[in-house]
N, C-alpha and C. Protein backbone atom coordinates (compact mmCIF):
# COMPACT_ATOMS: atom_id res chain seq x y z
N UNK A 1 -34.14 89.15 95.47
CA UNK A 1 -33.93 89.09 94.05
C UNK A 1 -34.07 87.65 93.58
N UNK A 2 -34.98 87.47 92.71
CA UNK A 2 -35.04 86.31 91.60
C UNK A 2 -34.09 85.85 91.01
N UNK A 3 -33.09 84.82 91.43
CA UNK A 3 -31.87 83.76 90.31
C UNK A 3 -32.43 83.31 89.16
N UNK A 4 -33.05 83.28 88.28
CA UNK A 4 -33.31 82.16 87.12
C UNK A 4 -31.69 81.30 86.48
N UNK A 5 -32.17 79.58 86.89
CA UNK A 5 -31.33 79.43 86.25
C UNK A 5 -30.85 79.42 84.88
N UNK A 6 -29.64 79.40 84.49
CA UNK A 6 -29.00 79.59 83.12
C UNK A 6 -29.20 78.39 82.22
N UNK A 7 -29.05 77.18 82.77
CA UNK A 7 -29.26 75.98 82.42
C UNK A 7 -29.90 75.92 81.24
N UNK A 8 -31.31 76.38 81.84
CA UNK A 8 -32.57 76.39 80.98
C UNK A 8 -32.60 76.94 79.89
N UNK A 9 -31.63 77.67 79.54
CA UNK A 9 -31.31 78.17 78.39
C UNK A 9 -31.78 77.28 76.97
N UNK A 10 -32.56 77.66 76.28
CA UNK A 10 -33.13 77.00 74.37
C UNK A 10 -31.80 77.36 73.71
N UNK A 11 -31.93 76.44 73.21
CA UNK A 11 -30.71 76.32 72.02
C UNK A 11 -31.14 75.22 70.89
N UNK A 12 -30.82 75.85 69.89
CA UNK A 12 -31.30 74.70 68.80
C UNK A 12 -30.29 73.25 69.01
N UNK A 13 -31.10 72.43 69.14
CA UNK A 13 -30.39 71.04 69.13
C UNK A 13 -29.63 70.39 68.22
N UNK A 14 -28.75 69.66 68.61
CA UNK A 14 -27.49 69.19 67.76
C UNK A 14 -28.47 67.95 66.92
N UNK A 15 -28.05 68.17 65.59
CA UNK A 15 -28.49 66.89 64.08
C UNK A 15 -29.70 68.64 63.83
N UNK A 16 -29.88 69.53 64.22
CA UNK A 16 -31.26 70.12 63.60
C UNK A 16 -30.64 70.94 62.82
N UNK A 17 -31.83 71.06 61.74
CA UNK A 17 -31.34 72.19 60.96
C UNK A 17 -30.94 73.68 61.31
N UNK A 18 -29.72 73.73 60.38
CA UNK A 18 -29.66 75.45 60.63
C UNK A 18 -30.19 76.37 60.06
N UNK A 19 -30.99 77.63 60.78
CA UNK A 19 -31.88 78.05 59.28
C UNK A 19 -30.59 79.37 58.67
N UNK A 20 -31.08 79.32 57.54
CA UNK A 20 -30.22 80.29 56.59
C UNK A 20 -30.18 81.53 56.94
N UNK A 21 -29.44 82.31 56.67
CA UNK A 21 -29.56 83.64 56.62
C UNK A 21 -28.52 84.67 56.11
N UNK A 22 -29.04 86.23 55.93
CA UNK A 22 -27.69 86.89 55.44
C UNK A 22 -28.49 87.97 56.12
N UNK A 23 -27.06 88.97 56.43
CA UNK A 23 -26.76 90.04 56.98
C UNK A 23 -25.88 90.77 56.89
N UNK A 24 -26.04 92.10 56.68
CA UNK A 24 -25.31 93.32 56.67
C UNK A 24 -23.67 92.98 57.78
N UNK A 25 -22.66 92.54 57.40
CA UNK A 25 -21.52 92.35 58.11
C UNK A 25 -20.26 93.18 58.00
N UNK A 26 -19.16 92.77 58.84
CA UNK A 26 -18.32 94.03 58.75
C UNK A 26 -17.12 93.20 59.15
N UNK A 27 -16.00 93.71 58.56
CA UNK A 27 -14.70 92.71 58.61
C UNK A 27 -13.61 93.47 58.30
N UNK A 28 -13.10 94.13 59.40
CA UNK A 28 -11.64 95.40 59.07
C UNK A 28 -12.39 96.80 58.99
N UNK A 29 -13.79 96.36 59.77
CA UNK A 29 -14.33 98.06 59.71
C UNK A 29 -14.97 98.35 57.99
N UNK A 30 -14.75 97.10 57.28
CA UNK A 30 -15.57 97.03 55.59
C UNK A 30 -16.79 96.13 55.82
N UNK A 31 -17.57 97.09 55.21
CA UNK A 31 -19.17 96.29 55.35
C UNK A 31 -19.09 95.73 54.04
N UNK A 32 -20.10 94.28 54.45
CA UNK A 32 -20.49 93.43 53.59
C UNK A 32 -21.85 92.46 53.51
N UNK A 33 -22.17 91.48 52.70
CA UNK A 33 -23.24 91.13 52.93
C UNK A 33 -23.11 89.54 53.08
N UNK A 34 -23.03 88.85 54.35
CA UNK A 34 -22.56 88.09 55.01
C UNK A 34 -23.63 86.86 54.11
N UNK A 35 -23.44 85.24 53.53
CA UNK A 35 -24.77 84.74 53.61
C UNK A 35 -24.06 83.31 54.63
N UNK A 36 -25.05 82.66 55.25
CA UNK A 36 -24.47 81.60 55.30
C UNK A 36 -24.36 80.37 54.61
N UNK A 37 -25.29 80.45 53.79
CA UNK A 37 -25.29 79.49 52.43
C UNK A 37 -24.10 79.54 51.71
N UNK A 38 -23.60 80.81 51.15
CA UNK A 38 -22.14 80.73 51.04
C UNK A 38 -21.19 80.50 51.64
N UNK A 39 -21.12 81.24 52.84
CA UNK A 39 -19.93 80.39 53.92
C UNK A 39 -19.70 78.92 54.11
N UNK A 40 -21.08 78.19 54.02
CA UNK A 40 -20.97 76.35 54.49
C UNK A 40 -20.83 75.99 52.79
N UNK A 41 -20.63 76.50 52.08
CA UNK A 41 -20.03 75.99 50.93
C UNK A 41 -18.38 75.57 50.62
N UNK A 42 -17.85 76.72 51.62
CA UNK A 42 -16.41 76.35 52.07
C UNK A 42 -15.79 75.56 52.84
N UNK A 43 -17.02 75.20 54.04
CA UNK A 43 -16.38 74.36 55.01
C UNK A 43 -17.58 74.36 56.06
N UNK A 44 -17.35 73.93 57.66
CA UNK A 44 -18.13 74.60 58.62
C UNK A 44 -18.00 75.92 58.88
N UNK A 45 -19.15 76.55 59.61
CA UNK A 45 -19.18 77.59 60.25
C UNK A 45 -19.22 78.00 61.51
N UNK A 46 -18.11 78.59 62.21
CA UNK A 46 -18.45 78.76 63.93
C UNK A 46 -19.76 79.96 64.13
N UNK A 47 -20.10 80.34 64.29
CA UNK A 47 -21.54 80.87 64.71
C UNK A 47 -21.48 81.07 65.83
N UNK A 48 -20.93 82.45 66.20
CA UNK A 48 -21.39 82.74 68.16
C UNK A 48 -22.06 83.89 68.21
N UNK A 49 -22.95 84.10 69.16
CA UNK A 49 -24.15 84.85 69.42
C UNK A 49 -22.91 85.49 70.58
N UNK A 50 -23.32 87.39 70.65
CA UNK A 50 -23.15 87.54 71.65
C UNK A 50 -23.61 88.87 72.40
N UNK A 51 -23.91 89.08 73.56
CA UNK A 51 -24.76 90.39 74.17
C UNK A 51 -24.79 91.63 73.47
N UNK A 52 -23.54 92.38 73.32
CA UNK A 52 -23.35 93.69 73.03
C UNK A 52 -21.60 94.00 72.62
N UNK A 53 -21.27 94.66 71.71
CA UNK A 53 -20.34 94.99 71.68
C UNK A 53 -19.52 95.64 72.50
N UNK A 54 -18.45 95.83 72.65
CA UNK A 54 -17.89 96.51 73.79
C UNK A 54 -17.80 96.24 75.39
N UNK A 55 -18.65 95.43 75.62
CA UNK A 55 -18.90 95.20 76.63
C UNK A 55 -17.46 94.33 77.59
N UNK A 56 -17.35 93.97 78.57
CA UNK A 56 -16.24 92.86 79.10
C UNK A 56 -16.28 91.68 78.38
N UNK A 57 -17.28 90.72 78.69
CA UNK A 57 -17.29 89.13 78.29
C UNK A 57 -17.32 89.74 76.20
N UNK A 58 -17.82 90.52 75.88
CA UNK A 58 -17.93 89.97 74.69
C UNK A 58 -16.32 90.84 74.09
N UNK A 59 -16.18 91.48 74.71
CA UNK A 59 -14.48 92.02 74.45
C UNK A 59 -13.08 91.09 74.21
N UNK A 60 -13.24 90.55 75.52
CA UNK A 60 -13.01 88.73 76.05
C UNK A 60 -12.56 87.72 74.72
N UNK A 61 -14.47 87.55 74.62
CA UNK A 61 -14.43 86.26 73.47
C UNK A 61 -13.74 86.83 71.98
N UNK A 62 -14.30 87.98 71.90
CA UNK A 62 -13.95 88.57 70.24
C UNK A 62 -12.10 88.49 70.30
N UNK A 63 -11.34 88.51 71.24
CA UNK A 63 -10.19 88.59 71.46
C UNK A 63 -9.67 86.86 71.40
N UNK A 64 -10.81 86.20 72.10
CA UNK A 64 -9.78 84.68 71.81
C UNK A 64 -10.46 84.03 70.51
N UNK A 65 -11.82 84.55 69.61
CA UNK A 65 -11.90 84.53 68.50
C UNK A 65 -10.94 84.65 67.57
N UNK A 66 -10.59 85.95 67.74
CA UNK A 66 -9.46 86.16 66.86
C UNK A 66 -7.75 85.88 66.71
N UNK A 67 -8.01 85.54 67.55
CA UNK A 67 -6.74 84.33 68.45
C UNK A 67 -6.81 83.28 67.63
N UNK A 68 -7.85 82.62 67.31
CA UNK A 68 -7.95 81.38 67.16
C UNK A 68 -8.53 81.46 66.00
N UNK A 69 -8.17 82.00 65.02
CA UNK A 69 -8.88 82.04 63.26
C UNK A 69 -7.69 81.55 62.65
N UNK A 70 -6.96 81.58 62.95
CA UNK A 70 -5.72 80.78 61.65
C UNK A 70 -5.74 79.41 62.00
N UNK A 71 -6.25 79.40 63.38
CA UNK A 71 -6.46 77.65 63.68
C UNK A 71 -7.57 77.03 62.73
N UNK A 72 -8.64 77.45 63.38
CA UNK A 72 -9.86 77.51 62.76
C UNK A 72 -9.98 77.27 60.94
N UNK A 73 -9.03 78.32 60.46
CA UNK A 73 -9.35 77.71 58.84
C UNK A 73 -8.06 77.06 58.81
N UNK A 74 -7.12 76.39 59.30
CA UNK A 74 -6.51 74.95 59.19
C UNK A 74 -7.88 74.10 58.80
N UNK A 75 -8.53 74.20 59.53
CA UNK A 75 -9.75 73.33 59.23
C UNK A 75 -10.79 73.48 58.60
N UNK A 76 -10.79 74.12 57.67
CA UNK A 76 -11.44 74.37 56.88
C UNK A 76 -13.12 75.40 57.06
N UNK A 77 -13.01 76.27 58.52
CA UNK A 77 -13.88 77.04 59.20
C UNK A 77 -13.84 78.03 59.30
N UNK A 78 -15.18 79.10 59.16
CA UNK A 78 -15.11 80.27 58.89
C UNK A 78 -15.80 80.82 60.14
N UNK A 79 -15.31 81.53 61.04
CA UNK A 79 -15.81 82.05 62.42
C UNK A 79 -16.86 83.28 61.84
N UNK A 80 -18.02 83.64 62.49
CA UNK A 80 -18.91 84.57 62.70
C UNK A 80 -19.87 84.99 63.75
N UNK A 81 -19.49 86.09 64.41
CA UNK A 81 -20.16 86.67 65.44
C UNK A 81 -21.26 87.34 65.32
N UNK A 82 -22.52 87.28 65.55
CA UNK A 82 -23.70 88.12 65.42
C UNK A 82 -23.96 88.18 66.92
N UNK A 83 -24.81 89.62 66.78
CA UNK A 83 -25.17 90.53 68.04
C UNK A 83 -26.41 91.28 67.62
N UNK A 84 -26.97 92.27 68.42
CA UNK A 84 -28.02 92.74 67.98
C UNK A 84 -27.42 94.21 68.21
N UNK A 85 -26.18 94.54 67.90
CA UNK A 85 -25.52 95.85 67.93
C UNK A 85 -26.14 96.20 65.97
N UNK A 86 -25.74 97.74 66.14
CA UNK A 86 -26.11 98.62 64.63
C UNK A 86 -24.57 97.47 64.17
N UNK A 87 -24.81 98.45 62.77
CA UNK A 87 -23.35 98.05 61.98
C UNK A 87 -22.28 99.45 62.33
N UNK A 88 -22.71 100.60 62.67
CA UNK A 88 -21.64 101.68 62.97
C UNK A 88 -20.79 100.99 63.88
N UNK A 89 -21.26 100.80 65.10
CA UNK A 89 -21.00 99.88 66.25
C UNK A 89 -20.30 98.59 65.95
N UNK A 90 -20.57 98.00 65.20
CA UNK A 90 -20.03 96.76 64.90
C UNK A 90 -18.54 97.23 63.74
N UNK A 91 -18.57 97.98 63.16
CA UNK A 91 -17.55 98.26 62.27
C UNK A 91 -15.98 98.91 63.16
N UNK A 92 -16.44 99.45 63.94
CA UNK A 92 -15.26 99.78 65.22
C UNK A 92 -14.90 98.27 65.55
N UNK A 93 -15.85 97.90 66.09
CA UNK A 93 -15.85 96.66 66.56
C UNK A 93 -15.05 95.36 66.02
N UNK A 94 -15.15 95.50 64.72
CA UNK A 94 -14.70 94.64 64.00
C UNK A 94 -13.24 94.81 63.76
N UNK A 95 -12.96 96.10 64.08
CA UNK A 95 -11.26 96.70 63.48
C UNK A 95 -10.87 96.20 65.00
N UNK A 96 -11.48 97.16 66.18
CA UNK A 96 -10.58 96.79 67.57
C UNK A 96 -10.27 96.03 67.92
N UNK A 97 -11.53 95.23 68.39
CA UNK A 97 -11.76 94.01 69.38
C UNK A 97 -12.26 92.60 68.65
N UNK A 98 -11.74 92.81 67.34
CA UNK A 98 -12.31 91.59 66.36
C UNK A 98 -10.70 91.34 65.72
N UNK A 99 -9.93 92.38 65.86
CA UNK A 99 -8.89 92.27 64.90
C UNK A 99 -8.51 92.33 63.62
N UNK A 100 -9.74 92.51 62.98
CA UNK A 100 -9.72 92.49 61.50
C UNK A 100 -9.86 90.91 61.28
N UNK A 101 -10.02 89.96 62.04
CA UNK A 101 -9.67 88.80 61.79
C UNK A 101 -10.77 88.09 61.28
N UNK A 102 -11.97 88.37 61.56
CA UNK A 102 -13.36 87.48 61.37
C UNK A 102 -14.20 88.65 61.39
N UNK A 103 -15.64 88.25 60.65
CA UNK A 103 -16.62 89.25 60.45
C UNK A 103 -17.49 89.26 61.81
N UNK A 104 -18.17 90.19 61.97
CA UNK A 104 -19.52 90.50 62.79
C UNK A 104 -20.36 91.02 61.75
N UNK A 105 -21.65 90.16 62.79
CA UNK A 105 -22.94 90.50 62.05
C UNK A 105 -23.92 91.47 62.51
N UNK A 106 -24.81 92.56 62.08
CA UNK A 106 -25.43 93.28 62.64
C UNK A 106 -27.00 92.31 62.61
N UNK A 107 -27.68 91.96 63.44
CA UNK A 107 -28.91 91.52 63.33
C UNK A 107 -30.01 92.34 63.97
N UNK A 108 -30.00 94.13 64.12
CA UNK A 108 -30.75 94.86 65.08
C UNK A 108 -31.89 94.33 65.47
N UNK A 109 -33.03 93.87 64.73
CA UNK A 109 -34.13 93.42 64.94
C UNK A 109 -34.13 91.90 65.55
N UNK A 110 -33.25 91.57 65.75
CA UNK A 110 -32.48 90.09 66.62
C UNK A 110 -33.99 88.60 65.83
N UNK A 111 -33.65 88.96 64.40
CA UNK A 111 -34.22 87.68 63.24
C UNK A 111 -33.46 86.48 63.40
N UNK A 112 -32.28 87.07 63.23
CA UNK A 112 -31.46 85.42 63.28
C UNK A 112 -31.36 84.78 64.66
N UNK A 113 -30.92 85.84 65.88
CA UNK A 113 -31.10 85.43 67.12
C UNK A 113 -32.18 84.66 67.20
N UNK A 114 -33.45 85.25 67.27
CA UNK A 114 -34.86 84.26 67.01
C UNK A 114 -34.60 83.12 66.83
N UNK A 115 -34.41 82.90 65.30
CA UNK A 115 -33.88 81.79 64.76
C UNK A 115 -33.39 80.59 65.10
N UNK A 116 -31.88 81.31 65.87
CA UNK A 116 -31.02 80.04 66.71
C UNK A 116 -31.33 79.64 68.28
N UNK A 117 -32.91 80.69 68.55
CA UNK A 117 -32.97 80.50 69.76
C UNK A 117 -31.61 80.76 71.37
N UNK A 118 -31.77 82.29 70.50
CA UNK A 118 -30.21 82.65 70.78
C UNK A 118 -30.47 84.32 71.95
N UNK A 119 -32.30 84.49 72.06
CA UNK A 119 -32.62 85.66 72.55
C UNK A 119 -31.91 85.35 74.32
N UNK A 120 -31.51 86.62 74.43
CA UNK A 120 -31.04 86.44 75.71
C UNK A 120 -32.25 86.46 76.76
N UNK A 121 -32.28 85.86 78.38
CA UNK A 121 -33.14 85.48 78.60
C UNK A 121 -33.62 86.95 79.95
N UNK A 122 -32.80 87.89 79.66
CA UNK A 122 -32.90 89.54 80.78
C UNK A 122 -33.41 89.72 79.64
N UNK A 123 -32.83 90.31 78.33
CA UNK A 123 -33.54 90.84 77.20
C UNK A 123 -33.23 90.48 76.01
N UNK A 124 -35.07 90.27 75.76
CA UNK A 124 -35.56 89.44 74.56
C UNK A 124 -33.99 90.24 73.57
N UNK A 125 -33.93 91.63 73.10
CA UNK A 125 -33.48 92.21 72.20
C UNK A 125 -32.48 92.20 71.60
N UNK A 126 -31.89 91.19 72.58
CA UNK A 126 -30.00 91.30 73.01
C UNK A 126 -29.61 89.91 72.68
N UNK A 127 -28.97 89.32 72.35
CA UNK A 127 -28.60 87.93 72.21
C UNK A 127 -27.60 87.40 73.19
N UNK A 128 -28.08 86.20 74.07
CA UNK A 128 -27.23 85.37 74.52
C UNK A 128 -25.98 84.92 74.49
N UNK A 129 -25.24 84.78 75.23
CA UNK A 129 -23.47 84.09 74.85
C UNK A 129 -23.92 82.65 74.58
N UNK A 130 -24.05 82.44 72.93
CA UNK A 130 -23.93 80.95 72.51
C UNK A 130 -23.33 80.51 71.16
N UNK A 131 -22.79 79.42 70.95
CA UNK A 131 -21.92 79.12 70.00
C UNK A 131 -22.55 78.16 69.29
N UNK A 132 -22.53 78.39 68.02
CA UNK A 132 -22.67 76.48 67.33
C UNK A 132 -21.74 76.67 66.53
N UNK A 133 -21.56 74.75 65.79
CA UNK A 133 -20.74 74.69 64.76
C UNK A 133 -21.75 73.84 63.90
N UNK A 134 -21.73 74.93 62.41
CA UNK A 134 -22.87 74.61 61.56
C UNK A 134 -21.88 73.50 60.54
N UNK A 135 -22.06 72.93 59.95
CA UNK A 135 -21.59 72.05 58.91
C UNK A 135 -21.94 71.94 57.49
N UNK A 136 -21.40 71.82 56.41
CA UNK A 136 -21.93 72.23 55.50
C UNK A 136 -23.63 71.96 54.68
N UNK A 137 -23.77 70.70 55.35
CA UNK A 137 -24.88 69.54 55.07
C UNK A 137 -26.04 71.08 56.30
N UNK A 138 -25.77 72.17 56.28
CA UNK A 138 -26.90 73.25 57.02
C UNK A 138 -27.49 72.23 58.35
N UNK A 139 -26.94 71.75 59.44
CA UNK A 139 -26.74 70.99 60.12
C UNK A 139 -25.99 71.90 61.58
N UNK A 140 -27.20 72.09 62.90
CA UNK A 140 -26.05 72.42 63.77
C UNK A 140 -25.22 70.75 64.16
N UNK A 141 -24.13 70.95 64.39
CA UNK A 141 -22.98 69.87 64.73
C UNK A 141 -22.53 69.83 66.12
N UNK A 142 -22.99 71.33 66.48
CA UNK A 142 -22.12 71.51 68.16
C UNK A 142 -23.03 72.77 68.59
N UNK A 143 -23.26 72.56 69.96
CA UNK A 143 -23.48 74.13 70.33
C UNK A 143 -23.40 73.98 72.03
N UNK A 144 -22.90 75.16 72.53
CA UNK A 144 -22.39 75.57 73.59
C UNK A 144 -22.89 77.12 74.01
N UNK A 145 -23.49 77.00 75.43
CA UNK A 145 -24.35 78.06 75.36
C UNK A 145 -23.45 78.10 77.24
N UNK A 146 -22.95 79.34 77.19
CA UNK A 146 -22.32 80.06 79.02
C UNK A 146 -22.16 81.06 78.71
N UNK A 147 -22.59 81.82 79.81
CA UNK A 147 -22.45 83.17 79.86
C UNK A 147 -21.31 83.62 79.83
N UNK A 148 -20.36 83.00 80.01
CA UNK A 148 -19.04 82.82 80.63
C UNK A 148 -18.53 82.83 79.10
N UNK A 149 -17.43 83.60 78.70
CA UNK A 149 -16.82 83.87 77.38
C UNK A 149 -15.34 83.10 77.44
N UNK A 150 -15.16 82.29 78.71
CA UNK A 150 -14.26 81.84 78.42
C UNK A 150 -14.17 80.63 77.27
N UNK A 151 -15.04 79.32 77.52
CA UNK A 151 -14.98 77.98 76.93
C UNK A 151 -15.25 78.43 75.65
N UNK A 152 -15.92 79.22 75.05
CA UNK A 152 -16.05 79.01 73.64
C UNK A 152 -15.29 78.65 72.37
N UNK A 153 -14.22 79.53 72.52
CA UNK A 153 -13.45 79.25 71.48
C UNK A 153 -12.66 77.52 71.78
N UNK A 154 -12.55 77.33 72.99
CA UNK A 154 -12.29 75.53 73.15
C UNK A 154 -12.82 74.72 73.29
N UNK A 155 -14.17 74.77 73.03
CA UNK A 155 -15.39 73.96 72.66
C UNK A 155 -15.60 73.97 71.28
N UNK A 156 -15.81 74.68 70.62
CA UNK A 156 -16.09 75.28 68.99
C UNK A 156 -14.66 74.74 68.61
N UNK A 157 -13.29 75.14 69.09
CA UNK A 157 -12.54 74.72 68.43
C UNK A 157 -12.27 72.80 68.05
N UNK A 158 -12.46 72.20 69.25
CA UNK A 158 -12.62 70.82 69.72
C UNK A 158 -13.83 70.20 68.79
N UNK A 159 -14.97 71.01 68.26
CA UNK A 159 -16.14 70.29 68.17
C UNK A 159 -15.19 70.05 65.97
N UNK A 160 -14.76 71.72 66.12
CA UNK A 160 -14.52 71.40 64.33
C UNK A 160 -13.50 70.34 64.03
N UNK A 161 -12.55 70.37 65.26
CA UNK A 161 -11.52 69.48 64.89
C UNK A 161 -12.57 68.05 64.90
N UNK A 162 -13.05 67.86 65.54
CA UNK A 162 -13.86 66.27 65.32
C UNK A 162 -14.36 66.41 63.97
N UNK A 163 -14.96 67.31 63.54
CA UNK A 163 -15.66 67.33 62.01
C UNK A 163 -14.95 66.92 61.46
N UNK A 164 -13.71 67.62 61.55
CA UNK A 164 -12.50 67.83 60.08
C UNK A 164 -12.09 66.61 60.16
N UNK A 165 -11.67 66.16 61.26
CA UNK A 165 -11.50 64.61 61.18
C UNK A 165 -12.20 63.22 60.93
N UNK A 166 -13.53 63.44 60.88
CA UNK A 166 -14.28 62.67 60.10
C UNK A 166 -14.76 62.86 59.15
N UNK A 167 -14.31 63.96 58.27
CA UNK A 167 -14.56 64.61 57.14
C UNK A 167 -13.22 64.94 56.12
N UNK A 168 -12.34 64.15 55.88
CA UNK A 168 -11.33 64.76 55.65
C UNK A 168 -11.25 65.13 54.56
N UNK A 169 -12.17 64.96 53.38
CA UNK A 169 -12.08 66.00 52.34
C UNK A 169 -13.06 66.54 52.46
N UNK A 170 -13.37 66.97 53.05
CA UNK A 170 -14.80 68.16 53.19
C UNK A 170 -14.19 69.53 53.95
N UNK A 171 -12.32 69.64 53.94
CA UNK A 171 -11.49 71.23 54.35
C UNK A 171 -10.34 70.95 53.47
């Protein structure tokens, strides 16, 4: 069997632009229409890509996501998970294993994945475990890409607290 390493993983680079987007989202099992142009009007945005709903690792992260959202808008940040799950799927999703606490995004046709260079690297269709922190200036600021669902939320959390702190009226 073939290892490819993970390493090699594309990720949009930190100072590059973030490109825009909106999507069909879901927050307490209520659909909505997510943009991120509006969200970085409030503050930064955490932005994590992740395989599939339901699954272990993304069960995991959506759990210390939502753990960590009252931290998160201390600082003036709005957490969002996109996947290349439907929105039926994601609306369970969003009540169980999201908490009601933060939205998920449905991206089926994996556009935005594209985008952030976020396609997982078994399948194109599916999106990668990766995080950025967008800033309002549409700017990635941070990004953290492991398969591993542990570091995210303490990387993302670490990267906003540096923002907020060199930004202090910008939360």
């Amino acid at each position: 069997m073939l290892a490819l390493p993970l390493a090699g993983q594309a990720a949009l680079a930190v100072g590059s632009p973030a490109p825009g987007f909106d999507v069909q989202a879901t927050l307490g099992g209520k659909v909505f229409g997510f943009s991120l142009d509006q969200a970085l009007r409030k503050g930064p945005v955490v932005l994590y890509f992740y395989p599939a709903a339901f699954t272990k690792g993304c069960t995991i992260e959506a759990h210390d996501f939502a753990d960590a959202v009252d931290e998160y808008k201390r600082y003036g940040a709005t957490v969002m998970g996109v996947s290349a799950d439907n929105l039926d799927k994601l609306r369970k999703f969003s009540v169980s294993e999201c908490r009601s606490k933060f939205p998920v995004g449905a991206d089926p046709q994996a556009k935005v994945i594209a985008a952030y260079d976020a396609k997982a690297a078994f399948d194109a269709s599916r999106a990668s475990r990766i995080s950025y922190v967008i800033t309002p200036d549409h700017k990635v600021y941070y990004e953290y890409s492991s398969p591993n669902p542990d570091g995210h939320v303490a990387n993302t959390m670490a990267a906003v607290k540096k923002w907020a702190q060199a930004h202090p009226a910008g939360h």
